[in-house]
C-alpha atoms as a PDB file:
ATOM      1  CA  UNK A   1     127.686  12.248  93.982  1.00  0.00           C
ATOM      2  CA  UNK A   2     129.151  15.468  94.663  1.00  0.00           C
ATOM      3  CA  UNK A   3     131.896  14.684  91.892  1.00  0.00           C
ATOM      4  CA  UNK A   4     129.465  14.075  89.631  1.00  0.00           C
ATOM      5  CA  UNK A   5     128.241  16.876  90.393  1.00  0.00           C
ATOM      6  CA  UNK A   6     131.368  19.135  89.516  1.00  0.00           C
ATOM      7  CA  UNK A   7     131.587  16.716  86.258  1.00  0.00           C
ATOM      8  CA  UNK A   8     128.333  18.175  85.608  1.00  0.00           C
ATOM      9  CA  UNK A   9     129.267  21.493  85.328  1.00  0.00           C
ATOM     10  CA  UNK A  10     133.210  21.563  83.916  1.00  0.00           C
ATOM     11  CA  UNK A  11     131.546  19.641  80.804  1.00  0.00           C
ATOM     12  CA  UNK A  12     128.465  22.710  80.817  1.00  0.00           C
ATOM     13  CA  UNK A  13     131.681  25.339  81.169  1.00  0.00           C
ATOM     14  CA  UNK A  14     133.741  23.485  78.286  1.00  0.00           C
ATOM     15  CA  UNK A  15     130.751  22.454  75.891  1.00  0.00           C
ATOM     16  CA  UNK A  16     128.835  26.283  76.197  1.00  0.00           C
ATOM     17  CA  UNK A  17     130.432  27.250  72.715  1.00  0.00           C
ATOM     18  CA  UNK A  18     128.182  23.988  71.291  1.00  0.00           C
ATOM     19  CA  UNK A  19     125.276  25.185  72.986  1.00  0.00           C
ATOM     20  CA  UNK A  20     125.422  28.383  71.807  1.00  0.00           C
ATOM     21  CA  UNK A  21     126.057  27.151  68.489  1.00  0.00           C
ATOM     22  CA  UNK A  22     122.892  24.761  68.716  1.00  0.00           C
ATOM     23  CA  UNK A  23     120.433  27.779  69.624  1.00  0.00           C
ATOM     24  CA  UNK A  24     121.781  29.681  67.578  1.00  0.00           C
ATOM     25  CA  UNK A  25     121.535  27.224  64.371  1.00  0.00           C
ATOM     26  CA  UNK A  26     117.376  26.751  65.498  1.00  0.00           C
ATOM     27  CA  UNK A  27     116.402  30.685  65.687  1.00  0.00           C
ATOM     28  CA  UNK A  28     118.012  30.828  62.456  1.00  0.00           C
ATOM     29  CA  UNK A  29     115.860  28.069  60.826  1.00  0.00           C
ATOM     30  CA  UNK A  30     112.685  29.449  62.208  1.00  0.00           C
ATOM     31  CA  UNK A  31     110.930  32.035  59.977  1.00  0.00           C
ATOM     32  CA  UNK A  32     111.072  35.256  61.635  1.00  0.00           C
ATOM     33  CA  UNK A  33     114.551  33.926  63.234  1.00  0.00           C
ATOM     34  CA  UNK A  34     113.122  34.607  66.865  1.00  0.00           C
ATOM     35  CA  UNK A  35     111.368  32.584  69.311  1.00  0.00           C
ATOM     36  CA  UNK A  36     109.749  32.899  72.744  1.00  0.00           C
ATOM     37  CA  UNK A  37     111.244  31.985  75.361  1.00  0.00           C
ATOM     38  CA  UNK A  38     108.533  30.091  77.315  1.00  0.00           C
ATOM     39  CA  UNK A  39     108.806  27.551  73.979  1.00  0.00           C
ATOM     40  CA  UNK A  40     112.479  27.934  74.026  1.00  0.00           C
ATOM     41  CA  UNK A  41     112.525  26.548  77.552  1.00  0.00           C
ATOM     42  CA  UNK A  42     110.529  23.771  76.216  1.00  0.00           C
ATOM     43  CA  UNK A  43     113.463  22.966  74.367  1.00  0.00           C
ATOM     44  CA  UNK A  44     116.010  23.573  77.055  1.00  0.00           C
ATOM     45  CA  UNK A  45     116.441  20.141  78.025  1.00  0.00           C
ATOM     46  CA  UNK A  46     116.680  18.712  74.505  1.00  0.00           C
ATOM     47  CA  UNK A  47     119.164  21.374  73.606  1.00  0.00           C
ATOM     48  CA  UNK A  48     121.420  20.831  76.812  1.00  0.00           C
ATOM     49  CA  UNK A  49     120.811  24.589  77.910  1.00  0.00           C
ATOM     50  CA  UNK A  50     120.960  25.317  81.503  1.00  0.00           C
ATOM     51  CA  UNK A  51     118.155  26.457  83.718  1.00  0.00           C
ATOM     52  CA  UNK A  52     119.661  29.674  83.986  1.00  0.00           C
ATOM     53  CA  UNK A  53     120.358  30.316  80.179  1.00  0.00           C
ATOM     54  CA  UNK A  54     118.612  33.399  79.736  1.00  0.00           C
ATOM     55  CA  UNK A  55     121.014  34.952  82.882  1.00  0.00           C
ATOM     56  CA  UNK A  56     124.087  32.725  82.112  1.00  0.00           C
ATOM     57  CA  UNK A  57     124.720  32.492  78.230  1.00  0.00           C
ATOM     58  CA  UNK A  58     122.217  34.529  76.489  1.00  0.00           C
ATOM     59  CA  UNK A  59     123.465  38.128  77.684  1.00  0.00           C
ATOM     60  CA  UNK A  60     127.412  36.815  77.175  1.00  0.00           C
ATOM     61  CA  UNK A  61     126.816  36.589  73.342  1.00  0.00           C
ATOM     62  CA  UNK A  62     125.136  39.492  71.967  1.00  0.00           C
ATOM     63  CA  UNK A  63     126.953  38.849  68.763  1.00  0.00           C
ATOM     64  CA  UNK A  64     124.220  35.689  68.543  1.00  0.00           C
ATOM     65  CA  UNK A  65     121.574  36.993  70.615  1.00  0.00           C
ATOM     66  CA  UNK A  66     119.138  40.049  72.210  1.00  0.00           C
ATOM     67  CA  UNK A  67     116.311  39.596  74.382  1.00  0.00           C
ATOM     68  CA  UNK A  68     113.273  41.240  72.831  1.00  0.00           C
ATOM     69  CA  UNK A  69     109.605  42.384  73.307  1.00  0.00           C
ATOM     70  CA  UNK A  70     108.154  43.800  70.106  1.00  0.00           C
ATOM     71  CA  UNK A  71     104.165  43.350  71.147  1.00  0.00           C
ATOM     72  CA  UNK A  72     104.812  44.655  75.017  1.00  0.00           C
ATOM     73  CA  UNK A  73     102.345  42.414  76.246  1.00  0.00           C
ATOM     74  CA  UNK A  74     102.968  40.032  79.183  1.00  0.00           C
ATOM     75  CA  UNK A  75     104.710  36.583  78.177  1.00  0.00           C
ATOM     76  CA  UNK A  76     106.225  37.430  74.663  1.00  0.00           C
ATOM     77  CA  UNK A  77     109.651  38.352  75.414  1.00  0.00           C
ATOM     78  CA  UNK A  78     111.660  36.820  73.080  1.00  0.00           C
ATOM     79  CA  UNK A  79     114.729  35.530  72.054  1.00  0.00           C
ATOM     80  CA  UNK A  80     115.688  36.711  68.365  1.00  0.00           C
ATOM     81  CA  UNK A  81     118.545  36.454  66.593  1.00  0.00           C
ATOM     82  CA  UNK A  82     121.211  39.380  66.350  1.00  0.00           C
ATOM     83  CA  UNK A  83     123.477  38.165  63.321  1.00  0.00           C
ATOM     84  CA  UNK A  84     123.262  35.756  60.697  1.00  0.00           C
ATOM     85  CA  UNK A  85     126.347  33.262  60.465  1.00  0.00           C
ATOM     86  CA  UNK A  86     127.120  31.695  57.008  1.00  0.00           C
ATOM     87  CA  UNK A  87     128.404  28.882  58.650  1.00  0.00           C
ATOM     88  CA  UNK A  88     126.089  27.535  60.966  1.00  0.00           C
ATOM     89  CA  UNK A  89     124.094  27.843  58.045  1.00  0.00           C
ATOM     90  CA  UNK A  90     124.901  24.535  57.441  1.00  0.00           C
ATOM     91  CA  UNK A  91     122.675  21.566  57.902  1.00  0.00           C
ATOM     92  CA  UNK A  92     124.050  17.549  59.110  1.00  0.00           C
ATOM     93  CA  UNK A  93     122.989  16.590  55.586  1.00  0.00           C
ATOM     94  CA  UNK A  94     125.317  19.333  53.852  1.00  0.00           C
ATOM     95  CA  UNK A  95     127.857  18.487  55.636  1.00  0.00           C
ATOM     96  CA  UNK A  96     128.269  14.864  55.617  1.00  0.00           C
ATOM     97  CA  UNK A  97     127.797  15.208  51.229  1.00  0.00           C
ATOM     98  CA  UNK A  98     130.779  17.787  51.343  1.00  0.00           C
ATOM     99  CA  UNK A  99     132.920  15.392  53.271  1.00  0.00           C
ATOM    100  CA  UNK A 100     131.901  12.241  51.139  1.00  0.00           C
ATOM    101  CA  UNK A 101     131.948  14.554  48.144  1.00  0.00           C
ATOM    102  CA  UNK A 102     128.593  13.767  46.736  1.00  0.00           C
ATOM    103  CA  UNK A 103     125.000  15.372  46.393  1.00  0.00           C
ATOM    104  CA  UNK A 104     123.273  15.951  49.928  1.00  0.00           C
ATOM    105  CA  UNK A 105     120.527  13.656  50.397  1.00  0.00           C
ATOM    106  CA  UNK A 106     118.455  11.820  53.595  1.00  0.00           C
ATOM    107  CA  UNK A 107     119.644   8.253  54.608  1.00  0.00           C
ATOM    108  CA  UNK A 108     117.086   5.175  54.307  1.00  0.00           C
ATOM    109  CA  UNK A 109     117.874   3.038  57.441  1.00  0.00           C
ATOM    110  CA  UNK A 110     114.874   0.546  55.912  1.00  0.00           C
ATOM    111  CA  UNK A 111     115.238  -3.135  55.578  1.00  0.00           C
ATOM    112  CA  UNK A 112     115.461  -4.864  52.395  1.00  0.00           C
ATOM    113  CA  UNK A 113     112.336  -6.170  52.837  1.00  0.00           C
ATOM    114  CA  UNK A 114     110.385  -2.793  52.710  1.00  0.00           C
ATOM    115  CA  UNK A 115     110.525  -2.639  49.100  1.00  0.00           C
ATOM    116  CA  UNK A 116     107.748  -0.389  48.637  1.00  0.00           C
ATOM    117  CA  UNK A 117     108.609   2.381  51.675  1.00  0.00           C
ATOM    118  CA  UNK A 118     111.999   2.135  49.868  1.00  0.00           C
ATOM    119  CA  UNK A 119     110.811   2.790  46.340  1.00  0.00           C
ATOM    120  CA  UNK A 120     109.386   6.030  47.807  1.00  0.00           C
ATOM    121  CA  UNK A 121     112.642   6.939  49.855  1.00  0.00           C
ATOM    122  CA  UNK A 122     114.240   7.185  46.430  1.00  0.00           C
ATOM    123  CA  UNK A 123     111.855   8.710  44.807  1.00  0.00           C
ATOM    124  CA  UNK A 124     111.670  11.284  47.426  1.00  0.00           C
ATOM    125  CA  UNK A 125     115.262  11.902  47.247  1.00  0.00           C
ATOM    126  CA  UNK A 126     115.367  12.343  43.330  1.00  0.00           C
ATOM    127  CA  UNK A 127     114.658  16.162  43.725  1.00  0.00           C
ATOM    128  CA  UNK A 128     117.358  18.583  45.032  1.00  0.00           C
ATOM    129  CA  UNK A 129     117.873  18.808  48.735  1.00  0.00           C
ATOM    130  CA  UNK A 130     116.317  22.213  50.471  1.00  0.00           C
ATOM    131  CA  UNK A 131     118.166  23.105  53.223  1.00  0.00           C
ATOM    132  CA  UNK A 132     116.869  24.087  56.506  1.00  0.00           C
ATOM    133  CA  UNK A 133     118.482  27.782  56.935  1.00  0.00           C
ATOM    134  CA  UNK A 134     117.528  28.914  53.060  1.00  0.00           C
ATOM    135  CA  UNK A 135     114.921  31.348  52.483  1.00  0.00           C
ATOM    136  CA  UNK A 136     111.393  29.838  52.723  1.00  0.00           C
ATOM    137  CA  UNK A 137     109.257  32.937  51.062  1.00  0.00           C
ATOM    138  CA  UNK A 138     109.504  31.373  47.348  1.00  0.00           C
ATOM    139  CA  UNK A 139     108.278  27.882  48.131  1.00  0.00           C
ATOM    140  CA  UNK A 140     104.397  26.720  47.818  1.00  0.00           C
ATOM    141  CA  UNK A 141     102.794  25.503  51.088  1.00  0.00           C
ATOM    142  CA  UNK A 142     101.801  21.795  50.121  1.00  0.00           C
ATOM    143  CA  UNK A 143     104.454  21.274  46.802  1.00  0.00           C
ATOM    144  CA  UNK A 144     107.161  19.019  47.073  1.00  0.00           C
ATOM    145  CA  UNK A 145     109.688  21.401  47.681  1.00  0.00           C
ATOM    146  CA  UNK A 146     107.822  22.639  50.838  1.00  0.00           C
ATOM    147  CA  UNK A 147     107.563  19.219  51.818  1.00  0.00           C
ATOM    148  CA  UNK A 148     111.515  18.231  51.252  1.00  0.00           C
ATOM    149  CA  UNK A 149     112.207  22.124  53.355  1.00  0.00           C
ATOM    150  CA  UNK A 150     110.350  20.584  56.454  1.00  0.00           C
ATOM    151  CA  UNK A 151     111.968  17.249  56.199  1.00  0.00           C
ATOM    152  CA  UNK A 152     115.459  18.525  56.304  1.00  0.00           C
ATOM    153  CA  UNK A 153     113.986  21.072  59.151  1.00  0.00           C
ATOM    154  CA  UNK A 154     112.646  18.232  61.505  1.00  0.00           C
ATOM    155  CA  UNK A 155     115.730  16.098  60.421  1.00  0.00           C
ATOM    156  CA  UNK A 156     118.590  18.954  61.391  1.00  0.00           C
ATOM    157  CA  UNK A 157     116.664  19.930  64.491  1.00  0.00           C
ATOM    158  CA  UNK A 158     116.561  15.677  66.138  1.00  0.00           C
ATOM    159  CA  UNK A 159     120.127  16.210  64.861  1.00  0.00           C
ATOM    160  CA  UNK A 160     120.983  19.148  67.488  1.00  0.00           C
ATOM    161  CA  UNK A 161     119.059  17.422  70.302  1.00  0.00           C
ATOM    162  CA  UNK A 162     121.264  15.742  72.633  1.00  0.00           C
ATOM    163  CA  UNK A 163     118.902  12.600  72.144  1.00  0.00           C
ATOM    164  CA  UNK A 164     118.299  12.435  68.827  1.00  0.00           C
ATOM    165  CA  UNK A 165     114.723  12.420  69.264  1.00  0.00           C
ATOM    166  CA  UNK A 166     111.817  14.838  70.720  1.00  0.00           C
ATOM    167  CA  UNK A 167     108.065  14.637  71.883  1.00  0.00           C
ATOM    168  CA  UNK A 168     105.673  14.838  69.098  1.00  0.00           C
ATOM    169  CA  UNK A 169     103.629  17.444  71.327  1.00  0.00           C
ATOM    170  CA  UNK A 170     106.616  19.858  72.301  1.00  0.00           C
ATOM    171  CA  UNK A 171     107.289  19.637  68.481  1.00  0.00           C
ATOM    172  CA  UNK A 172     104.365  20.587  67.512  1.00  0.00           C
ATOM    173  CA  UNK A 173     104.075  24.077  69.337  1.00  0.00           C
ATOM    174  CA  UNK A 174     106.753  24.981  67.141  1.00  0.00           C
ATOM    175  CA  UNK A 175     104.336  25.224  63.692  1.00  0.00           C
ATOM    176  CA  UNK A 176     103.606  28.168  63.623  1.00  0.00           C
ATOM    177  CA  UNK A 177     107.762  29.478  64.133  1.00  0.00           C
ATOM    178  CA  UNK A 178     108.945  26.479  61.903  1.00  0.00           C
ATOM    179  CA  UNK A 179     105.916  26.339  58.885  1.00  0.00           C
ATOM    180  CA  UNK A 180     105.394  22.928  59.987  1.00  0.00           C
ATOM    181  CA  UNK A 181     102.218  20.772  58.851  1.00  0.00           C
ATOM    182  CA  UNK A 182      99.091  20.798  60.636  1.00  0.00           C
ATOM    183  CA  UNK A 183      98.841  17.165  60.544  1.00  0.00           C
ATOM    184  CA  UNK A 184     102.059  16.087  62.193  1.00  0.00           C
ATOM    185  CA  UNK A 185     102.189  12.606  63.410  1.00  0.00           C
ATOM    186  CA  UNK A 186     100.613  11.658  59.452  1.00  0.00           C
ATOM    187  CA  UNK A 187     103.578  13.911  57.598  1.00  0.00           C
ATOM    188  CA  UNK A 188     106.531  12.006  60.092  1.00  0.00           C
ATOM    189  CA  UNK A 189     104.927   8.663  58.976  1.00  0.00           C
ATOM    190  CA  UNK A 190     105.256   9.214  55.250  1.00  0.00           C
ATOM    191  CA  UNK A 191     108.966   9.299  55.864  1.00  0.00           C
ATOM    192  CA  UNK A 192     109.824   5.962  58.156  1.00  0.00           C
ATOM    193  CA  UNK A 193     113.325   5.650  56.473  1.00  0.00           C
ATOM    194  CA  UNK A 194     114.231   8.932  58.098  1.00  0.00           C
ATOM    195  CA  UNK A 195     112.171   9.579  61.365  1.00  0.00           C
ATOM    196  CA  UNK A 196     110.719   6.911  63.343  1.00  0.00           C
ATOM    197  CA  UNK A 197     107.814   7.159  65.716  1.00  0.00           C
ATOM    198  CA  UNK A 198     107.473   5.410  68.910  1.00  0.00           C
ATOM    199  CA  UNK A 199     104.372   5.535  71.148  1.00  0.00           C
ATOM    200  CA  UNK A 200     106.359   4.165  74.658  1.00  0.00           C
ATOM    201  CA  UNK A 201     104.785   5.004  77.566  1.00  0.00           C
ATOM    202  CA  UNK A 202     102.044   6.612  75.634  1.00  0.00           C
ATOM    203  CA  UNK A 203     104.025   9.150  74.337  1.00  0.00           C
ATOM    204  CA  UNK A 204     104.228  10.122  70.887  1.00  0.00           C
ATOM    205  CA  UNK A 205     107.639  10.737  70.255  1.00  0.00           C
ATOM    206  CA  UNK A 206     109.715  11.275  66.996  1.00  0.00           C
ATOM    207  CA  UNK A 207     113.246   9.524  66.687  1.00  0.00           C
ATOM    208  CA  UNK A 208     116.273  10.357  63.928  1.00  0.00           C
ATOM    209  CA  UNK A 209     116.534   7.086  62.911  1.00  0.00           C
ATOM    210  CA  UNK A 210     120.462   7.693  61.854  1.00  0.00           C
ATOM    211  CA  UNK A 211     121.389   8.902  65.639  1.00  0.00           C
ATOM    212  CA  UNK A 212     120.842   5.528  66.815  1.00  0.00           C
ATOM    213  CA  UNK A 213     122.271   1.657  66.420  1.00  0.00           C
ATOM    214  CA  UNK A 214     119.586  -0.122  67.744  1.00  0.00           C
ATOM    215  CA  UNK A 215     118.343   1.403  71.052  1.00  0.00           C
ATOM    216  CA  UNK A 216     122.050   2.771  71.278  1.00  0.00           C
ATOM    217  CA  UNK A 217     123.137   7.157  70.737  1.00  0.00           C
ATOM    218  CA  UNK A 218     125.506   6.719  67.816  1.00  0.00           C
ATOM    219  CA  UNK A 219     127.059   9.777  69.571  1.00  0.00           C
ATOM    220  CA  UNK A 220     126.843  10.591  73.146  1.00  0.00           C
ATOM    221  CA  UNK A 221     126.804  14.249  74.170  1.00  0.00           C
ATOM    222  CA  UNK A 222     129.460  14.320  77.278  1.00  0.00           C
ATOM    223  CA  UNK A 223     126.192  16.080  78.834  1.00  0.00           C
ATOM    224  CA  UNK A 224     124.623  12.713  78.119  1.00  0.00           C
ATOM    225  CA  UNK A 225     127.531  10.095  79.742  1.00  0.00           C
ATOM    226  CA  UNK A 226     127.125  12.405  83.401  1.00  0.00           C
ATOM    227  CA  UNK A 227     123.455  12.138  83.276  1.00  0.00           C
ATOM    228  CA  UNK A 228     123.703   8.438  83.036  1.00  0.00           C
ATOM    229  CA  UNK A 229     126.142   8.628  85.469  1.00  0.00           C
ATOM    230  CA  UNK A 230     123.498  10.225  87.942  1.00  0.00           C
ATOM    231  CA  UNK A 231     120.802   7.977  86.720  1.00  0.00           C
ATOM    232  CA  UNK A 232     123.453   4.989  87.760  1.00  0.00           C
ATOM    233  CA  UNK A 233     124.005   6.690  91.455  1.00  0.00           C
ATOM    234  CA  UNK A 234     120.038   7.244  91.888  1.00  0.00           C
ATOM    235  CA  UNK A 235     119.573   3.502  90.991  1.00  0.00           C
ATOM    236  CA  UNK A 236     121.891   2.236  93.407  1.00  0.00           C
ATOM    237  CA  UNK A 237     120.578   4.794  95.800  1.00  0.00           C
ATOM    238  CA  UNK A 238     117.112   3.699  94.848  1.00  0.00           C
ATOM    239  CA  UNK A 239     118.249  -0.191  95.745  1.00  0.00           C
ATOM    240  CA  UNK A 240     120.296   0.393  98.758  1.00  0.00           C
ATOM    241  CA  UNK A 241     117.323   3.194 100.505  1.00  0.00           C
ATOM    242  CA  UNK A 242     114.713   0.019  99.909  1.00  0.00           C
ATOM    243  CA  UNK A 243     117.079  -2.442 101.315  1.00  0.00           C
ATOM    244  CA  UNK A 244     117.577  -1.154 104.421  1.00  0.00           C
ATOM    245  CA  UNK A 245     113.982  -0.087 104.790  1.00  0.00           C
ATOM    246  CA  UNK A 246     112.798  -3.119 104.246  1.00  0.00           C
ATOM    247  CA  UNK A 247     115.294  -4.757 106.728  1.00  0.00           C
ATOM    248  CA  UNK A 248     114.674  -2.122 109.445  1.00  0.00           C
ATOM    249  CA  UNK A 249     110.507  -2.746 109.647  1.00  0.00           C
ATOM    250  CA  UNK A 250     111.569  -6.298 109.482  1.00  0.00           C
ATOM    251  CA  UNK A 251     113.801  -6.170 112.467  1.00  0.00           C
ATOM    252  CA  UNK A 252     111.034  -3.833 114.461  1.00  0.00           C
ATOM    253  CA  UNK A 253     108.410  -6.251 113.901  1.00  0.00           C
ATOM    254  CA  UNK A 254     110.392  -8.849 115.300  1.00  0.00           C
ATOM    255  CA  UNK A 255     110.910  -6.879 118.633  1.00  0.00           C
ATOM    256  CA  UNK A 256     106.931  -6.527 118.759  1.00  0.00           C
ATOM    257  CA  UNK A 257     106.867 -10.609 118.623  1.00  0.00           C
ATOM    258  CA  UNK A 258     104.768 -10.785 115.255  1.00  0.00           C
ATOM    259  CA  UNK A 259     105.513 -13.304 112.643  1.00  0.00           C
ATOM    260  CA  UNK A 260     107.580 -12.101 109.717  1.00  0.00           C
ATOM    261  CA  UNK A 261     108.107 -14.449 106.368  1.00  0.00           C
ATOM    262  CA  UNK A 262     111.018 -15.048 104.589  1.00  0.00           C
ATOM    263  CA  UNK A 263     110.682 -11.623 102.622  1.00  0.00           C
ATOM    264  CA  UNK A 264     110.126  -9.414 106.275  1.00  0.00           C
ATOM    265  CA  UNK A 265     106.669  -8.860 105.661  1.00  0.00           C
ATOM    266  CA  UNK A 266     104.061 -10.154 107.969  1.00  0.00           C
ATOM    267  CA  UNK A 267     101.793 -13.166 106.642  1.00  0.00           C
ATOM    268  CA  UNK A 268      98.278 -10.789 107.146  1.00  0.00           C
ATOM    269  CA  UNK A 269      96.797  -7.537 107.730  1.00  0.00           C
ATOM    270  CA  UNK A 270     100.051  -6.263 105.043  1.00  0.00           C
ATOM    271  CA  UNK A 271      97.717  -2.838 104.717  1.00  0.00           C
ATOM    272  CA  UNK A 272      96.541  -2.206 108.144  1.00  0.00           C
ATOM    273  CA  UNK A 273     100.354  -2.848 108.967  1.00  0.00           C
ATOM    274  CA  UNK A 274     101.315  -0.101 106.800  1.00  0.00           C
ATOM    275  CA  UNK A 275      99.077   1.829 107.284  1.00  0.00           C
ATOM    276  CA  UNK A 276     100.112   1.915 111.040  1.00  0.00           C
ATOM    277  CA  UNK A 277     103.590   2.483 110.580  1.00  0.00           C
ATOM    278  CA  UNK A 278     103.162   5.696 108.445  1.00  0.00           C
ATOM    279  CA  UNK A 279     100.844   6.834 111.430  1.00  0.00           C
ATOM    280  CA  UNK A 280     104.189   5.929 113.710  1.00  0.00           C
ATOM    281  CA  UNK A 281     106.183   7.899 111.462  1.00  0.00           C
ATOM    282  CA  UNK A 282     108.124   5.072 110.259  1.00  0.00           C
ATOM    283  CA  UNK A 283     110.682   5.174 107.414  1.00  0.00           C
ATOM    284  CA  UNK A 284     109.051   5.073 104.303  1.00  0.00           C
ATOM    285  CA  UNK A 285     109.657   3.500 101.009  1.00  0.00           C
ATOM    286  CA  UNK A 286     111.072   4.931  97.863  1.00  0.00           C
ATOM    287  CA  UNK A 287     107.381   3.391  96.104  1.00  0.00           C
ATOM    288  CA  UNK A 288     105.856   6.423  97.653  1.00  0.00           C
ATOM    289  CA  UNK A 289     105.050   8.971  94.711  1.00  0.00           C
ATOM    290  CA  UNK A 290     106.284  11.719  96.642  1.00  0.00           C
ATOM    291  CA  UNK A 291     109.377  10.282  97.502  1.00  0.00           C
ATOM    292  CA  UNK A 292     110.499   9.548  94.211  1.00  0.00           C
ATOM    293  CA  UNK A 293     109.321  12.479  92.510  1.00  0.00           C
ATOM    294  CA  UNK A 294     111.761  14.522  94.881  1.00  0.00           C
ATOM    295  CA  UNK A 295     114.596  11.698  94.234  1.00  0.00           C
ATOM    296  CA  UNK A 296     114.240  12.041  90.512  1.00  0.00           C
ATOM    297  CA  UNK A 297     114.346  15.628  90.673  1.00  0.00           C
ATOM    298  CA  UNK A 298     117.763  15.224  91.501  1.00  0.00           C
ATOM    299  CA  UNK A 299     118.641  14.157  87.988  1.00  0.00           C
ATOM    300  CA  UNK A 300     117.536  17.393  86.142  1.00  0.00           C
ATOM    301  CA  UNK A 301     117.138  20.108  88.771  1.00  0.00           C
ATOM    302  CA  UNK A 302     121.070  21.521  89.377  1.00  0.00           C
ATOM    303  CA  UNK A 303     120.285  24.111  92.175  1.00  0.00           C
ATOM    304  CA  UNK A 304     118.404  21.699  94.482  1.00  0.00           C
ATOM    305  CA  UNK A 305     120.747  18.946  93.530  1.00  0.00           C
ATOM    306  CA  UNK A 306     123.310  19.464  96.399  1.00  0.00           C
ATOM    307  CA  UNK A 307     120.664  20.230  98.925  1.00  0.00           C
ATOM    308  CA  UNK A 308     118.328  16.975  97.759  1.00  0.00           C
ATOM    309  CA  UNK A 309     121.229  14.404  98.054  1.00  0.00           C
ATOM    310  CA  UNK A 310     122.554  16.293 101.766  1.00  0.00           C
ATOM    311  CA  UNK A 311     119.179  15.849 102.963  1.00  0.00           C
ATOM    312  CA  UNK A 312     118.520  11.964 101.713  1.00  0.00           C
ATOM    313  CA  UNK A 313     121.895  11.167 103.369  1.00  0.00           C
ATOM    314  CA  UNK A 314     120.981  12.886 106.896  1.00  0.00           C
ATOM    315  CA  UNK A 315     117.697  11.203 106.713  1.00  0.00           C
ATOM    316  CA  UNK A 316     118.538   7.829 106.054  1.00  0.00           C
ATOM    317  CA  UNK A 317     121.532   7.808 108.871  1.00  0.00           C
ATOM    318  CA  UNK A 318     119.205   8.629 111.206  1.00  0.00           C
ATOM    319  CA  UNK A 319     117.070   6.018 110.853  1.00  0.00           C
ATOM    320  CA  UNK A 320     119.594   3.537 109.980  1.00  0.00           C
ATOM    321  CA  UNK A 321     122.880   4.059 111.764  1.00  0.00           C
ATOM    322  CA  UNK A 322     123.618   2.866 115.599  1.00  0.00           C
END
């Protein structure tokens, strides 16, 4: 764990240039090119920013950034942006035409089938691409052009998520900053060739449909392969912790002389029996909210992450070992 650990934070060291890039590239698509930072720590996670990033990276680039606090008032310090950069003004879309050397446009990953959805993909992308970083002050809220400027803003921000993808909610407190619609979840649905939107485990969520191939990242982040290299340790963690729990009540029941089945719990009485044991301050089980809410924590909280895997070890060997 601990080496995963130190992966964790040479590929933070070595990928901070990207980072900065990435926050950079979103203050300068929002329309007063500043945002606040409680909504910019929103984003943190999506972004791949550290905990810590208004300490650790902001102040080390004030060629990108400066902390600021125009009203005075409590909670609107902000993050705006100290320089514009020609080019990071330069959206996924741009860039893939120049390399294929052809007229920017959005990608319709539709089936065949869809005939009609597809009809309107083209037609859609039959007007000139607006890019993401140009000047908004010309365009008419509600025209087409407005409409094809918050497409290619949605689609180049899912593009410099690590995931490809963000809550609908957490998108939508960005509105006022990015001129997005009022009626979000209905504008995302008028595009399904581009964005798709996925209710699982009832949240709304909005996915680039180009980042993925199937339920596969076309492109993994290296931030992304050592997080699923902690979610792999927690698993086996998770397995192993239950394991022996389970065999260690099993084997204490059978010293009180009470009849155990073939998966160590008793035939009866399952509740009272549990119910007991926590009162005997038995080991308990990694079901128990509390448990794994402090176990998963593990996965996105770096300062306790050290302290949170020491302490599960020391726990479970003293319980477990002879």
């Amino acid at each position: 764990m601990e080496l995963v650990v130190e992966e964790e934070e040479e590929v933070r060291v070595s990928g901070e240039t990207a980072m900065v890039r990435r926050l950079a590239k979103v203050l300068m698509m929002s329309v007063n090119r500043r945002l606040n930072v409680a909504k910019i720590s929103e984003l943190k996670r999506n972004l791949g920013l550290p905990d810590d990033y208004l300490i650790s990276v902001v102040p080390k680039y004030p060629d990108f950034f400066r902390v600021v606090n125009y009203s005075g008032r409590r909670h609107t310090m902000e993050i705006e942006l100290s320089n514009w950069h020609d080019q990071l003004a330069v959206s996924v879309i741009e860039s893939k035409a120049r390399e294929g050397k052809r007229e920017p446009c959005f990608s319709c990953l539709l089936p065949e089938t869809w005939v009609k959805s597809r009809e309107r993909s083209d037609e859609f992308n039959s007007t000139p691409y607006i890019s993401p970083y140009h000047d908004v002050s010309g365009l008419v809220e509600g025209s087409r052009d407005m409409e094809k400027r918050v497409v290619g803003l949605i689609h180049e921000l899912l593009s410099l998520t690590l995931w490809r993808k963000m809550s609908i909610i957490k998108l939508g407190h960005f509105k006022r900053e990015f001129g997005l619609p009022e009626k979000l979840n209905v504008f995302l649905l008028k595009h399904p060739g581009i964005f798709y939107v996925s209710n699982r485990y009832q949240i709304y969520t909005v996915v680039l449909r180009e980042g993925y191939n199937g339920s596969e990242l076309v492109h993994k982040d290296p931030l992304i392969v050592v997080k699923d290299k902690f979610g792999e340790l927690i698993q086996e963690g998770l397995h192993e912790y239950n394991r022996r729990h389970r065999l260690l009540n099993s084997e204490k029941r059978k010293e009180r002389g009470e009849a155990v089945t073939k998966s160590g719990h008793r035939r009866s009485k399952d509740a009272e029996m549990l119910e007991q044991e926590d009162q005997e301050g038995e080991i308990g089980g990694l079901l128990d909210p509390e448990e794994r809410k402090q176990f998963y924590k593990v996965l996105f909280d770096k300062d306790s992450r050290f302290a949170a895997v020491h302490s599960f070890s020391r726990r479970l060997a003293s319980h477990i070992d002879p």
